[in-house]
PDB file of N, CA and C in Angstrom:
ATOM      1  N   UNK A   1       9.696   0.775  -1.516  1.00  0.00           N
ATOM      2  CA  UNK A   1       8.643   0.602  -2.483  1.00  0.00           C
ATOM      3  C   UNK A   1       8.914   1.558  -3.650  1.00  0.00           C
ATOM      4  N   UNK A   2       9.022   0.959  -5.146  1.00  0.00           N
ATOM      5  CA  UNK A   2       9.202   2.116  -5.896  1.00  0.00           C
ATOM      6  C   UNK A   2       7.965   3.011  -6.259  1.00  0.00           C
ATOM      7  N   UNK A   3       8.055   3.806  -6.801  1.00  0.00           N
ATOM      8  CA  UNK A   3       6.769   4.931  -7.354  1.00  0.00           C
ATOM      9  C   UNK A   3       5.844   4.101  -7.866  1.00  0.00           C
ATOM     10  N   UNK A   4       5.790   3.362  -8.807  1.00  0.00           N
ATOM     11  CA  UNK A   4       4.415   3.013  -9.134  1.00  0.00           C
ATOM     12  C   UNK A   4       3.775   1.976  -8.093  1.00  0.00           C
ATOM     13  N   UNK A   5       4.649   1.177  -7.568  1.00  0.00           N
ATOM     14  CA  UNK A   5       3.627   0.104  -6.072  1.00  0.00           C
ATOM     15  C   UNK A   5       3.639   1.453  -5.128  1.00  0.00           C
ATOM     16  N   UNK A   6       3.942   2.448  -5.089  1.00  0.00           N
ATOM     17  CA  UNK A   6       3.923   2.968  -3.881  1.00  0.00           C
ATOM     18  C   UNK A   6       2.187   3.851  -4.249  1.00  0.00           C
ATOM     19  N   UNK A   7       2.289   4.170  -5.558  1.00  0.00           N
ATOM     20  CA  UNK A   7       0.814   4.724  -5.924  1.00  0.00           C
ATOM     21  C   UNK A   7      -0.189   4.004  -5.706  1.00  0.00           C
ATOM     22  N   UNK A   8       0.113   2.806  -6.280  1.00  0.00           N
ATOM     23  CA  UNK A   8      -1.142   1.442  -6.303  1.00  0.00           C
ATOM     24  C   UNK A   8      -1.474   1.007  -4.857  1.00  0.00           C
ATOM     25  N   UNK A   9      -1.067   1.368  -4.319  1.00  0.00           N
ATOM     26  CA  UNK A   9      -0.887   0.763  -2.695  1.00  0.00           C
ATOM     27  C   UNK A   9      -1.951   1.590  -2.455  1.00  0.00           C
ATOM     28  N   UNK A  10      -1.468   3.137  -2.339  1.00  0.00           N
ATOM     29  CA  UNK A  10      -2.506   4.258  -2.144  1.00  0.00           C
ATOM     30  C   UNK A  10      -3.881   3.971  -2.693  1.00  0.00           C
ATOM     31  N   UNK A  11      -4.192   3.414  -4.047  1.00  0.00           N
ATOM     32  CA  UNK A  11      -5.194   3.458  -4.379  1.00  0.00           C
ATOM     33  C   UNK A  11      -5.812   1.618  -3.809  1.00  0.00           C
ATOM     34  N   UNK A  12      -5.061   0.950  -3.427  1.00  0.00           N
ATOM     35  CA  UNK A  12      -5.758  -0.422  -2.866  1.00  0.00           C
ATOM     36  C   UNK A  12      -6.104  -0.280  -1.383  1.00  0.00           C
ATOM     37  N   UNK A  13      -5.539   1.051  -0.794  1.00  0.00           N
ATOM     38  CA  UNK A  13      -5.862   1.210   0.511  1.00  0.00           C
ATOM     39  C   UNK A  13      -7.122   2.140   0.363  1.00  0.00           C
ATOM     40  N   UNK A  14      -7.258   2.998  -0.431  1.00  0.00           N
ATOM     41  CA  UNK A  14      -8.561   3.624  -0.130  1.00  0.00           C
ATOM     42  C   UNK A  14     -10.076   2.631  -0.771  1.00  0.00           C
ATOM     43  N   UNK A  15      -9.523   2.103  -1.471  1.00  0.00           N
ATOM     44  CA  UNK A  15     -10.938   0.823  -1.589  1.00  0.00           C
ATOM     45  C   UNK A  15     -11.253   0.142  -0.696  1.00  0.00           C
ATOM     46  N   UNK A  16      -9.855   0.044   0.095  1.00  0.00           N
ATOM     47  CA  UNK A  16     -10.389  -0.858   1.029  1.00  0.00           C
ATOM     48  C   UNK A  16     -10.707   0.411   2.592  1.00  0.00           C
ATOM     49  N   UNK A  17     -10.853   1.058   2.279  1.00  0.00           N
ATOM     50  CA  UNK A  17     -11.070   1.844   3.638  1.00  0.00           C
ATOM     51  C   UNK A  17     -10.206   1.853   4.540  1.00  0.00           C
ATOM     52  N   UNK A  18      -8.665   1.562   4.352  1.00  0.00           N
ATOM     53  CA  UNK A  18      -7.703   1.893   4.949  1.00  0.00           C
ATOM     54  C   UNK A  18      -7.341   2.583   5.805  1.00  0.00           C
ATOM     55  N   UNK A  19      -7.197   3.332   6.750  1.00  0.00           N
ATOM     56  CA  UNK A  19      -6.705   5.003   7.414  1.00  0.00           C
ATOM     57  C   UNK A  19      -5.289   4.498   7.589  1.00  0.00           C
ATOM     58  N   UNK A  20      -4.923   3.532   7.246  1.00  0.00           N
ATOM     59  CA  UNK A  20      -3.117   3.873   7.099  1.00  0.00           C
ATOM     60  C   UNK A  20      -2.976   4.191   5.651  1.00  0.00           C
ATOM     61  N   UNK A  21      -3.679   4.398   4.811  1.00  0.00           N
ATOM     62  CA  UNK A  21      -3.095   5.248   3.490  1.00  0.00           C
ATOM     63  C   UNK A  21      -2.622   6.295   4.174  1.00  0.00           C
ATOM     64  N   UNK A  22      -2.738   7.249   5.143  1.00  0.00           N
ATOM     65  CA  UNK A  22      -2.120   8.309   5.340  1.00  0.00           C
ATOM     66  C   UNK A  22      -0.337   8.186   5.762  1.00  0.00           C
ATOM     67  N   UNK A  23      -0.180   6.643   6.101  1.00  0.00           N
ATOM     68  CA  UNK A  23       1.394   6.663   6.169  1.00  0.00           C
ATOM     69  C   UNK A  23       2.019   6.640   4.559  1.00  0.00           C
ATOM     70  N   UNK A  24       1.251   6.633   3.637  1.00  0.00           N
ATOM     71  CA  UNK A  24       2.268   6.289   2.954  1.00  0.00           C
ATOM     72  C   UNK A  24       2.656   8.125   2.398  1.00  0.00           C
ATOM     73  N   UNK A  25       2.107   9.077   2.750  1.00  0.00           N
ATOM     74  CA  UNK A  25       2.513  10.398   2.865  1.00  0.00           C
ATOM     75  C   UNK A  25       3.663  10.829   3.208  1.00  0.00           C
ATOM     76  N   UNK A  26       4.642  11.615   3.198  1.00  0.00           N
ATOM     77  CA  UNK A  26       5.171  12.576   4.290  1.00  0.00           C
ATOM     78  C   UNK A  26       4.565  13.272   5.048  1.00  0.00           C
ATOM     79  N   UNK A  27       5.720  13.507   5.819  1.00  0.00           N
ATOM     80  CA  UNK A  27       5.104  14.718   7.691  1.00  0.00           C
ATOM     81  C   UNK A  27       3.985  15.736   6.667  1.00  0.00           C
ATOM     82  N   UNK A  28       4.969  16.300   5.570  1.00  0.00           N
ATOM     83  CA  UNK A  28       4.435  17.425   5.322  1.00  0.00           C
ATOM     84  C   UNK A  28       3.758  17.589   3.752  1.00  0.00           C
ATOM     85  N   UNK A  29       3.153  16.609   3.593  1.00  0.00           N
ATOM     86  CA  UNK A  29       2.941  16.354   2.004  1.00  0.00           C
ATOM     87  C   UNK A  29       1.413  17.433   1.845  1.00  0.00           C
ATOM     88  N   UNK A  30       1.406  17.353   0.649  1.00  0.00           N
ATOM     89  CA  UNK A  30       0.161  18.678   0.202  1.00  0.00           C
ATOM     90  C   UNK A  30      -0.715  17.592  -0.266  1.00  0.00           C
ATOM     91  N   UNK A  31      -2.101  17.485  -0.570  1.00  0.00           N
ATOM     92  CA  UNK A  31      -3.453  17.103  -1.315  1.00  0.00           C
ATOM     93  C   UNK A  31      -3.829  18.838  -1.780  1.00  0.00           C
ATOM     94  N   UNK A  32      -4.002  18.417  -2.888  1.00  0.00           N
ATOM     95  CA  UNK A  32      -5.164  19.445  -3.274  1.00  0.00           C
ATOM     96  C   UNK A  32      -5.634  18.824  -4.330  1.00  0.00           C
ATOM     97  N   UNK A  33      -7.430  19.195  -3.833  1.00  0.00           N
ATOM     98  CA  UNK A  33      -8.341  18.440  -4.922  1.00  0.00           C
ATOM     99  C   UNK A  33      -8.898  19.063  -5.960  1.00  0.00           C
ATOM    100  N   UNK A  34      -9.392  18.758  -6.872  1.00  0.00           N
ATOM    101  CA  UNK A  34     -10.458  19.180  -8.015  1.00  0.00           C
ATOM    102  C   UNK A  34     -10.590  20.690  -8.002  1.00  0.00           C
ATOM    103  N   UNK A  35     -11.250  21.270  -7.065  1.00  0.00           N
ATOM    104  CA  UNK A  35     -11.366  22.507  -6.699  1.00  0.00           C
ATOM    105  C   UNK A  35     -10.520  23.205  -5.877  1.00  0.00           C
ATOM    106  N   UNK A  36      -9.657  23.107  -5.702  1.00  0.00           N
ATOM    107  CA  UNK A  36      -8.338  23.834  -4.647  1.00  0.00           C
ATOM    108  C   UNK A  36      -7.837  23.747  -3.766  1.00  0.00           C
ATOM    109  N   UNK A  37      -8.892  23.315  -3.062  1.00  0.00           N
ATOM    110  CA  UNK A  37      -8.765  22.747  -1.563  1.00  0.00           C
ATOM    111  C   UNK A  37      -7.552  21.930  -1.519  1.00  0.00           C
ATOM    112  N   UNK A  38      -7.141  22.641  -0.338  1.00  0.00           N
ATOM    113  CA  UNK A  38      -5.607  22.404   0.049  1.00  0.00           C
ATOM    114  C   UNK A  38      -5.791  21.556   1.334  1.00  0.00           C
ATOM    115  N   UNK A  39      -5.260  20.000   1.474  1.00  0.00           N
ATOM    116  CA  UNK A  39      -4.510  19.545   3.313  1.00  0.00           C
ATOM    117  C   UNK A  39      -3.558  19.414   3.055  1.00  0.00           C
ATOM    118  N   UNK A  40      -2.719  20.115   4.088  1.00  0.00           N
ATOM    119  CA  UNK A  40      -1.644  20.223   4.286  1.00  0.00           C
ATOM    120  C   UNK A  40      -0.888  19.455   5.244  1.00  0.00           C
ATOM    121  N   UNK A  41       0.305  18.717   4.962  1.00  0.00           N
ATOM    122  CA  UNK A  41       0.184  17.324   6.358  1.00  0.00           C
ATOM    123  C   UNK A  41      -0.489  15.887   5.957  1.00  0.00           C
ATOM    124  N   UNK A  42       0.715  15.450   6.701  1.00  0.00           N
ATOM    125  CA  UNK A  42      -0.286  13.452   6.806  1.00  0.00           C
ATOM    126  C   UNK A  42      -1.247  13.676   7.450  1.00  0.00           C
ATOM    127  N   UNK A  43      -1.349  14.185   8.588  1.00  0.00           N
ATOM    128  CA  UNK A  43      -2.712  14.158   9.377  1.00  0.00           C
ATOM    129  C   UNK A  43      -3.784  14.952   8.521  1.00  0.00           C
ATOM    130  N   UNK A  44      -3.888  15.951   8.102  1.00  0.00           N
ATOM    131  CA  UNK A  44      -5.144  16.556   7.302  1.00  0.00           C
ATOM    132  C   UNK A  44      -5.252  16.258   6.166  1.00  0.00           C
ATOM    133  N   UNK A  45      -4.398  15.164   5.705  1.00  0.00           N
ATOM    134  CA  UNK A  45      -4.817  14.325   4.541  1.00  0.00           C
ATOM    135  C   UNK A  45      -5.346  13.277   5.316  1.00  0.00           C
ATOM    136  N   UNK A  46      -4.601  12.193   5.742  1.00  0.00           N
ATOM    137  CA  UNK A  46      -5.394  11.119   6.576  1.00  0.00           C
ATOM    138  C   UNK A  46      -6.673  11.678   6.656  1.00  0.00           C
ATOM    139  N   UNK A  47      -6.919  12.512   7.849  1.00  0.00           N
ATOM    140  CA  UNK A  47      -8.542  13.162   8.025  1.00  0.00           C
ATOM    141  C   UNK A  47      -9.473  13.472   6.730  1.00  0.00           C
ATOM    142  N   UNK A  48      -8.707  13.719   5.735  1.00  0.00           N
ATOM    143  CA  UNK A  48      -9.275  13.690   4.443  1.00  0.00           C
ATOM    144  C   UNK A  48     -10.279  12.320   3.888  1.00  0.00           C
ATOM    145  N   UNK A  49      -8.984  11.666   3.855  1.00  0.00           N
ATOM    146  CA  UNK A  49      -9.423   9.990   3.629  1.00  0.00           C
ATOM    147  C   UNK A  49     -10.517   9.219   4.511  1.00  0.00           C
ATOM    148  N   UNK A  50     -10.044   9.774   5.825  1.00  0.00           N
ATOM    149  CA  UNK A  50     -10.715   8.857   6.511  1.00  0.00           C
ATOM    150  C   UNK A  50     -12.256  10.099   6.687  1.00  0.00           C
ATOM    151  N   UNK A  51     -12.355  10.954   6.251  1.00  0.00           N
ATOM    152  CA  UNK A  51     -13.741  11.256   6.234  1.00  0.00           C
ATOM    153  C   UNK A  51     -14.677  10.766   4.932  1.00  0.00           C
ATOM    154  N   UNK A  52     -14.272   9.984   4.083  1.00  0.00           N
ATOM    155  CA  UNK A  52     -14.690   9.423   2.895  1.00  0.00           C
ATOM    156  C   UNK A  52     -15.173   8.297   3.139  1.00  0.00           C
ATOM    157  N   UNK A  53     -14.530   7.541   4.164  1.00  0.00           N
ATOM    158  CA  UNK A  53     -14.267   5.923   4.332  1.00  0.00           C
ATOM    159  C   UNK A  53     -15.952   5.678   4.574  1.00  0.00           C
ATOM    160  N   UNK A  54     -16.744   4.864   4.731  1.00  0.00           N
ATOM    161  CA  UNK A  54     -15.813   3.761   3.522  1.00  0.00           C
ATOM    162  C   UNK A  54     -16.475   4.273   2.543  1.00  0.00           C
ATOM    163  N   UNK A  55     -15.407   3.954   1.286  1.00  0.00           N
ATOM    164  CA  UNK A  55     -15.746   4.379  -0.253  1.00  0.00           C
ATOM    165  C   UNK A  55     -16.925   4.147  -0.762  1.00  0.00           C
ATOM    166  N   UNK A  56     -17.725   4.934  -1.437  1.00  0.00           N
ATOM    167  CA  UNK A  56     -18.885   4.481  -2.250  1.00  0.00           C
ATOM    168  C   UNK A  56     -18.638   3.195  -3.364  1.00  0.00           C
ATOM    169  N   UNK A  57     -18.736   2.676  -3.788  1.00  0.00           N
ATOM    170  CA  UNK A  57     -19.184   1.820  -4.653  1.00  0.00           C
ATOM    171  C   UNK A  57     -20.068   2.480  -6.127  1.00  0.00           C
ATOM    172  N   UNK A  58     -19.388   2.417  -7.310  1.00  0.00           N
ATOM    173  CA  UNK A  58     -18.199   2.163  -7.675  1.00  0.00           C
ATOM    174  C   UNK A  58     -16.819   2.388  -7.193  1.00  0.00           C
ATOM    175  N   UNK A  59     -15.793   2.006  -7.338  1.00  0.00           N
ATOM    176  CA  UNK A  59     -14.597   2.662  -7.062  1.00  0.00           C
ATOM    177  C   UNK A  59     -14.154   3.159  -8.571  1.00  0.00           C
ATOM    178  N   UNK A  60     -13.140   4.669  -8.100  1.00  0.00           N
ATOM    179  CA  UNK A  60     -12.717   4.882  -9.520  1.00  0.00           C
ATOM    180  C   UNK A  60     -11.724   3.789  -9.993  1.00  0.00           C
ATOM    181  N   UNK A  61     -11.606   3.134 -11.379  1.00  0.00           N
ATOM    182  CA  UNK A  61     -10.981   2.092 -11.631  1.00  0.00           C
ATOM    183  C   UNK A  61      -9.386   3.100 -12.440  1.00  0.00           C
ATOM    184  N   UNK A  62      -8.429   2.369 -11.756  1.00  0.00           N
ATOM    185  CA  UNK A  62      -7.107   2.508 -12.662  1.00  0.00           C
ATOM    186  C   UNK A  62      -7.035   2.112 -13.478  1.00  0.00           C
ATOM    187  N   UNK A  63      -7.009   3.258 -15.048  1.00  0.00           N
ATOM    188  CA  UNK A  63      -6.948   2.470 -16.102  1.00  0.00           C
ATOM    189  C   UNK A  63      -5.300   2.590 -16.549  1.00  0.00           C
ATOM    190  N   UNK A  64      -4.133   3.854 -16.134  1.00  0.00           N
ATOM    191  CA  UNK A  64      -3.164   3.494 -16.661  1.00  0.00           C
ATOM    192  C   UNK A  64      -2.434   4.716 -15.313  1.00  0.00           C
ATOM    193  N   UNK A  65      -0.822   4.114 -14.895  1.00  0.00           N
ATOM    194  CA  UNK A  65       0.107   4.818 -14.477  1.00  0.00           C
ATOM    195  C   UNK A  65       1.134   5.154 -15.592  1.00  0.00           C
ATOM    196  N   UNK A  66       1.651   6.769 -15.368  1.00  0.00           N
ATOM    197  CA  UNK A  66       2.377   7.367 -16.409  1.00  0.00           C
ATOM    198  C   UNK A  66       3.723   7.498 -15.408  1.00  0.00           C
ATOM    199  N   UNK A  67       5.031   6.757 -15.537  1.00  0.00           N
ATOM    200  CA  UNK A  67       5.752   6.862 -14.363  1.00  0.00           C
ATOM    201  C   UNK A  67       6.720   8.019 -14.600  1.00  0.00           C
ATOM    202  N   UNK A  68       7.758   8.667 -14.263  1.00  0.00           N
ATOM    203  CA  UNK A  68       8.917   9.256 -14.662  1.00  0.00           C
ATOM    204  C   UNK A  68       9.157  10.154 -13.411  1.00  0.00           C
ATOM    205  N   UNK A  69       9.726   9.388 -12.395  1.00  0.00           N
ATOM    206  CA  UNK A  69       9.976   9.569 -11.015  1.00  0.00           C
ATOM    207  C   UNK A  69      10.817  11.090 -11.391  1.00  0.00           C
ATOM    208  N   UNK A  70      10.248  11.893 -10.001  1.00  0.00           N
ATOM    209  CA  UNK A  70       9.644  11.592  -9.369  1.00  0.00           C
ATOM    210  C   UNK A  70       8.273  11.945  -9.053  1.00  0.00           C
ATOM    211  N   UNK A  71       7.836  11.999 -10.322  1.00  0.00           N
ATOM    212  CA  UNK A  71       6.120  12.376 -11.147  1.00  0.00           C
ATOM    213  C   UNK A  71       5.422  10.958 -11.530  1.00  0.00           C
ATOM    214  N   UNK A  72       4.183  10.667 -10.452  1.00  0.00           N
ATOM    215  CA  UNK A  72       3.675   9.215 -11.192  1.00  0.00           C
ATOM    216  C   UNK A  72       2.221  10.181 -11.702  1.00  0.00           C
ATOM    217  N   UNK A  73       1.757   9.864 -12.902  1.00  0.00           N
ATOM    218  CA  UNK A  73       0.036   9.802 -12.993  1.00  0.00           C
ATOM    219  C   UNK A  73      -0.593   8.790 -12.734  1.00  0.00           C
ATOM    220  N   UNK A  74      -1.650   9.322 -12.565  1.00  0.00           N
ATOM    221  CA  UNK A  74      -2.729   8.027 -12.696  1.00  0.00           C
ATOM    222  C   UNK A  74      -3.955   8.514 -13.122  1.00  0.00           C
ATOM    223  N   UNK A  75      -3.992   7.760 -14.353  1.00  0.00           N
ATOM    224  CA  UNK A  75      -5.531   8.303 -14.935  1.00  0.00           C
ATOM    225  C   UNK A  75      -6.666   7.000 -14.499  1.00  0.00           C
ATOM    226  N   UNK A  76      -7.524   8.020 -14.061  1.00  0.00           N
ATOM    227  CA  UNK A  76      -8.718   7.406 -13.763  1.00  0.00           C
ATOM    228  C   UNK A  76      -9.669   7.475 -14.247  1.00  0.00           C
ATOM    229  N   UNK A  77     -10.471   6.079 -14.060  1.00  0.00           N
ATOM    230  CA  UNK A  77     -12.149   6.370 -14.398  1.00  0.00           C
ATOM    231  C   UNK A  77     -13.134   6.299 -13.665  1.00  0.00           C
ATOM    232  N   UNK A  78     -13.633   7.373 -13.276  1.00  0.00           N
ATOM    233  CA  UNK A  78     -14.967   7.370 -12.507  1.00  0.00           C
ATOM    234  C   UNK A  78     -15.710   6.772 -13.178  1.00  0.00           C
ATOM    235  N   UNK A  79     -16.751   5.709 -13.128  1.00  0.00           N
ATOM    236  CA  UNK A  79     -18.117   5.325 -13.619  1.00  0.00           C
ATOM    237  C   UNK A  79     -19.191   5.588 -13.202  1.00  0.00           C
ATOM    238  N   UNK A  80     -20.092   5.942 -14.083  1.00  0.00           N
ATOM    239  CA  UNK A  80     -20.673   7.191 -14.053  1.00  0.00           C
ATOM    240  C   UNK A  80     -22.179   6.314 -13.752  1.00  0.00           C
ATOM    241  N   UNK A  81     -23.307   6.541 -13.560  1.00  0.00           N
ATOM    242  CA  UNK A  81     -24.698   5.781 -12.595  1.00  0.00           C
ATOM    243  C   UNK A  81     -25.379   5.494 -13.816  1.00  0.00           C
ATOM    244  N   UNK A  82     -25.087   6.559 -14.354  1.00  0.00           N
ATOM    245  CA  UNK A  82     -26.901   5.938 -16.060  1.00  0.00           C
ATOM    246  C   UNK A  82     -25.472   6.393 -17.067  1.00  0.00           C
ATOM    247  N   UNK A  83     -24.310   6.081 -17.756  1.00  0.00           N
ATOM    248  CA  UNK A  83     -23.356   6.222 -18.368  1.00  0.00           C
ATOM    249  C   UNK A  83     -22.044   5.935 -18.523  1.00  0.00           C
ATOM    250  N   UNK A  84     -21.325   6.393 -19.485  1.00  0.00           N
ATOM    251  CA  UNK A  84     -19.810   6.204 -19.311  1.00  0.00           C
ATOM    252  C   UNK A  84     -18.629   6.449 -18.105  1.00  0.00           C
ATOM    253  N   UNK A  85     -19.108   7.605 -17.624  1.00  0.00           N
ATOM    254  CA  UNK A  85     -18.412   8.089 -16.363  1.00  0.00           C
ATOM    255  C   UNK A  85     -17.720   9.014 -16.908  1.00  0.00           C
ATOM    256  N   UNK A  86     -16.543   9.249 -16.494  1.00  0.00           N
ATOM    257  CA  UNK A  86     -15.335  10.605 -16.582  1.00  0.00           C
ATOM    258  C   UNK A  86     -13.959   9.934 -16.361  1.00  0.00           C
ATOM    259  N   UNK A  87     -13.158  10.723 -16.796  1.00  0.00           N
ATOM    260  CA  UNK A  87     -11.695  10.534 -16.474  1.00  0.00           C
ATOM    261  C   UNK A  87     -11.582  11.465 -16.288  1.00  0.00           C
ATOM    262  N   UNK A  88     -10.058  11.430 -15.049  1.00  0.00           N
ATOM    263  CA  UNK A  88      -9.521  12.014 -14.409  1.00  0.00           C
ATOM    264  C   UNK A  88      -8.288  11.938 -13.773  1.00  0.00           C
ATOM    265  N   UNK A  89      -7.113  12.728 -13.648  1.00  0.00           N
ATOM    266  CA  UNK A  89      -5.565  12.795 -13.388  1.00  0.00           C
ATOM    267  C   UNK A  89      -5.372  12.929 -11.802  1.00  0.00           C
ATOM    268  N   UNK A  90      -4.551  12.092 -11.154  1.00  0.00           N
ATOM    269  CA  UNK A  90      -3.862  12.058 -10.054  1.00  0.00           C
ATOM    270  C   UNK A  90      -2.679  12.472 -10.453  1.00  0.00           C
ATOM    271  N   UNK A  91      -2.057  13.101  -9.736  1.00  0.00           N
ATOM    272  CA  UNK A  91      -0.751  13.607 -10.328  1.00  0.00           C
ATOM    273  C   UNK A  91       0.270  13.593  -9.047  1.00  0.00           C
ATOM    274  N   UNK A  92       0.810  12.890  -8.343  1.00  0.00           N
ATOM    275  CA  UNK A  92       1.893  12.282  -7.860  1.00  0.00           C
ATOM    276  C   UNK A  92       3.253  12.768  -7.718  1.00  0.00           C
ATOM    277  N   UNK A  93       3.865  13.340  -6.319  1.00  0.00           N
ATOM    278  CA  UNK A  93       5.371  13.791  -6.754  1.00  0.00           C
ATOM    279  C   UNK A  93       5.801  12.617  -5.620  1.00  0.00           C
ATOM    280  N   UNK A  94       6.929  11.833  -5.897  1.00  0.00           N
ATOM    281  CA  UNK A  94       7.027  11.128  -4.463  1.00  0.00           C
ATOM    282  C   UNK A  94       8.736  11.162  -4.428  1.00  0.00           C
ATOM    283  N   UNK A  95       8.963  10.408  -3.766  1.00  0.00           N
ATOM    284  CA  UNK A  95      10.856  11.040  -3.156  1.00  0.00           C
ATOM    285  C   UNK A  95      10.623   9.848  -1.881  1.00  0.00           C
ATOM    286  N   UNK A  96      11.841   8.613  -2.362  1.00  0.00           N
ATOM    287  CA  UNK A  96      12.091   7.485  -1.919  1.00  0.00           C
ATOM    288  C   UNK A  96      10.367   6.922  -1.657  1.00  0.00           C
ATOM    289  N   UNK A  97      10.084   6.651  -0.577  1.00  0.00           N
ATOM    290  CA  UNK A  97       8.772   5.572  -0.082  1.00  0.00           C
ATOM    291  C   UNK A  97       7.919   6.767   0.241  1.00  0.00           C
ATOM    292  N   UNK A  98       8.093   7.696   0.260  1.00  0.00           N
ATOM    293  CA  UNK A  98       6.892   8.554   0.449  1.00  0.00           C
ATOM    294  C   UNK A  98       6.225  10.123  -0.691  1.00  0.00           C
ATOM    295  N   UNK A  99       4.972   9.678  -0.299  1.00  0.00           N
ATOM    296  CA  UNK A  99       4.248  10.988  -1.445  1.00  0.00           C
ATOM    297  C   UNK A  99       4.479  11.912  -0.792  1.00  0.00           C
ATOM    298  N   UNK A 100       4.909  13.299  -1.733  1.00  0.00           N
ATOM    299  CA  UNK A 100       5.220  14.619  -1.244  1.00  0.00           C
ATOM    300  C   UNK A 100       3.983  15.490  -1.220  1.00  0.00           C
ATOM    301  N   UNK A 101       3.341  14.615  -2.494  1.00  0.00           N
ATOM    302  CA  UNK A 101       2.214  15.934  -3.282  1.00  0.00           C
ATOM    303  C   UNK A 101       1.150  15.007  -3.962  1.00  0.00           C
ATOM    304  N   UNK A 102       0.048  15.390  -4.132  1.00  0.00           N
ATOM    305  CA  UNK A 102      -1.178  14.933  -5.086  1.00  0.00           C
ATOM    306  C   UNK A 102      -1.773  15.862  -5.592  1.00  0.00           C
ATOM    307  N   UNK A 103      -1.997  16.399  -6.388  1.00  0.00           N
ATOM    308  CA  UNK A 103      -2.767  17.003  -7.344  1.00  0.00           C
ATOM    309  C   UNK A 103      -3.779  16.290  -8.142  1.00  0.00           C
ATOM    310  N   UNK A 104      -5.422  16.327  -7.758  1.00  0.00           N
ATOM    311  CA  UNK A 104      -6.266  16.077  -8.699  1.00  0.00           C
ATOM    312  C   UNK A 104      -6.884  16.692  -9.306  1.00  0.00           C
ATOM    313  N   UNK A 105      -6.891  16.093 -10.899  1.00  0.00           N
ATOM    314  CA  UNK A 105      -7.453  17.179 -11.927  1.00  0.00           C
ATOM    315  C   UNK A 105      -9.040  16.540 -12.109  1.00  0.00           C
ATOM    316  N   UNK A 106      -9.737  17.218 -12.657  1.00  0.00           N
ATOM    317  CA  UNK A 106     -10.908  17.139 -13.450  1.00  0.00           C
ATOM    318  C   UNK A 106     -10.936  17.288 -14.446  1.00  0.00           C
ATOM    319  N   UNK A 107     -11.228  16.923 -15.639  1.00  0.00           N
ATOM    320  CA  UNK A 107     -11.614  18.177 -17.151  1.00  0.00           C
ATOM    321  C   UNK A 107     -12.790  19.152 -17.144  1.00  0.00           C
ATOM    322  N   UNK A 108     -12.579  20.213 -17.110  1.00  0.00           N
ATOM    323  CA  UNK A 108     -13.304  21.638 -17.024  1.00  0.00           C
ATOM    324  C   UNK A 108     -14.447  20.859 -17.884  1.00  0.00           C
ATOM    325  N   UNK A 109     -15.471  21.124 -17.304  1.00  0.00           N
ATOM    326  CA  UNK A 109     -16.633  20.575 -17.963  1.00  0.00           C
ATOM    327  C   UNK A 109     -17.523  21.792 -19.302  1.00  0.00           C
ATOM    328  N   UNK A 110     -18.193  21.410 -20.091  1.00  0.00           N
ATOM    329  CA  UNK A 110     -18.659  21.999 -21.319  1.00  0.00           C
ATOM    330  C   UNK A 110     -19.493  23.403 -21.096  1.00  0.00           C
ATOM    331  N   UNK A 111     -19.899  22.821 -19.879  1.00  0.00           N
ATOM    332  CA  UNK A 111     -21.285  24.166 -19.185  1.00  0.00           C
ATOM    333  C   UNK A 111     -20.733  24.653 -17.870  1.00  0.00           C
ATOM    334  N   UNK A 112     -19.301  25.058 -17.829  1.00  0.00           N
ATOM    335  CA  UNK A 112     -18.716  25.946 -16.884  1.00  0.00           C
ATOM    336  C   UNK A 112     -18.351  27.124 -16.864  1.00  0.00           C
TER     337      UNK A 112
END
């Protein structure tokens, strides 16, 4: 699977409440979210995911992948309940069929 189906996959498996999104990881791949929080491992990512499942409604929508292996982005849009919502960066290291790393960003908000 190249980098960008291998991202999109990730994000069509967590809409759908998947718990095999965690194969598409390595043994030893990192998550860290918004705030720092580190899983370390397919399994404490899986456990990640699958403590979310199933997704709220909205889902964040993919509005664009930035590819240049072996770095994918993905900017997202949260939609927001009485508004526009937010965007926000997935940041992707992957190496052949599997993710090494995810990094999600936020934008530092105005009143922080």
């Amino acid at each position: 699977m190249d980098p960008e189906q291998l991202v999109r996959t990730v994000f069509d498996r967590v809409h759908a409440s998947d718990p095999s999104v965690r194969d598409l990881y390595a043994t030893d791949a990192v998550r860290i979210d918004q705030h720092g929080t580190r899983y370390e491992g397919r399994a404490a990512i899986g456990d990640f995911y699958e403590s979310i499942f199933p997704t709220p409604t909205p889902h964040p929508e993919l509005e664009h992948l930035l590819v240049s292996p072996p770095m994918v982005a993905a900017i997202l849009r949260l939609p927001g309940r009485n508004g526009p919502g937010s965007r926000y960066l997935d940041l992707f290291e992957v190496e052949g069929d599997q993710i090494l790393s995810v990094r999600v960003m936020f934008p530092k908000s105005e009143d922080a």
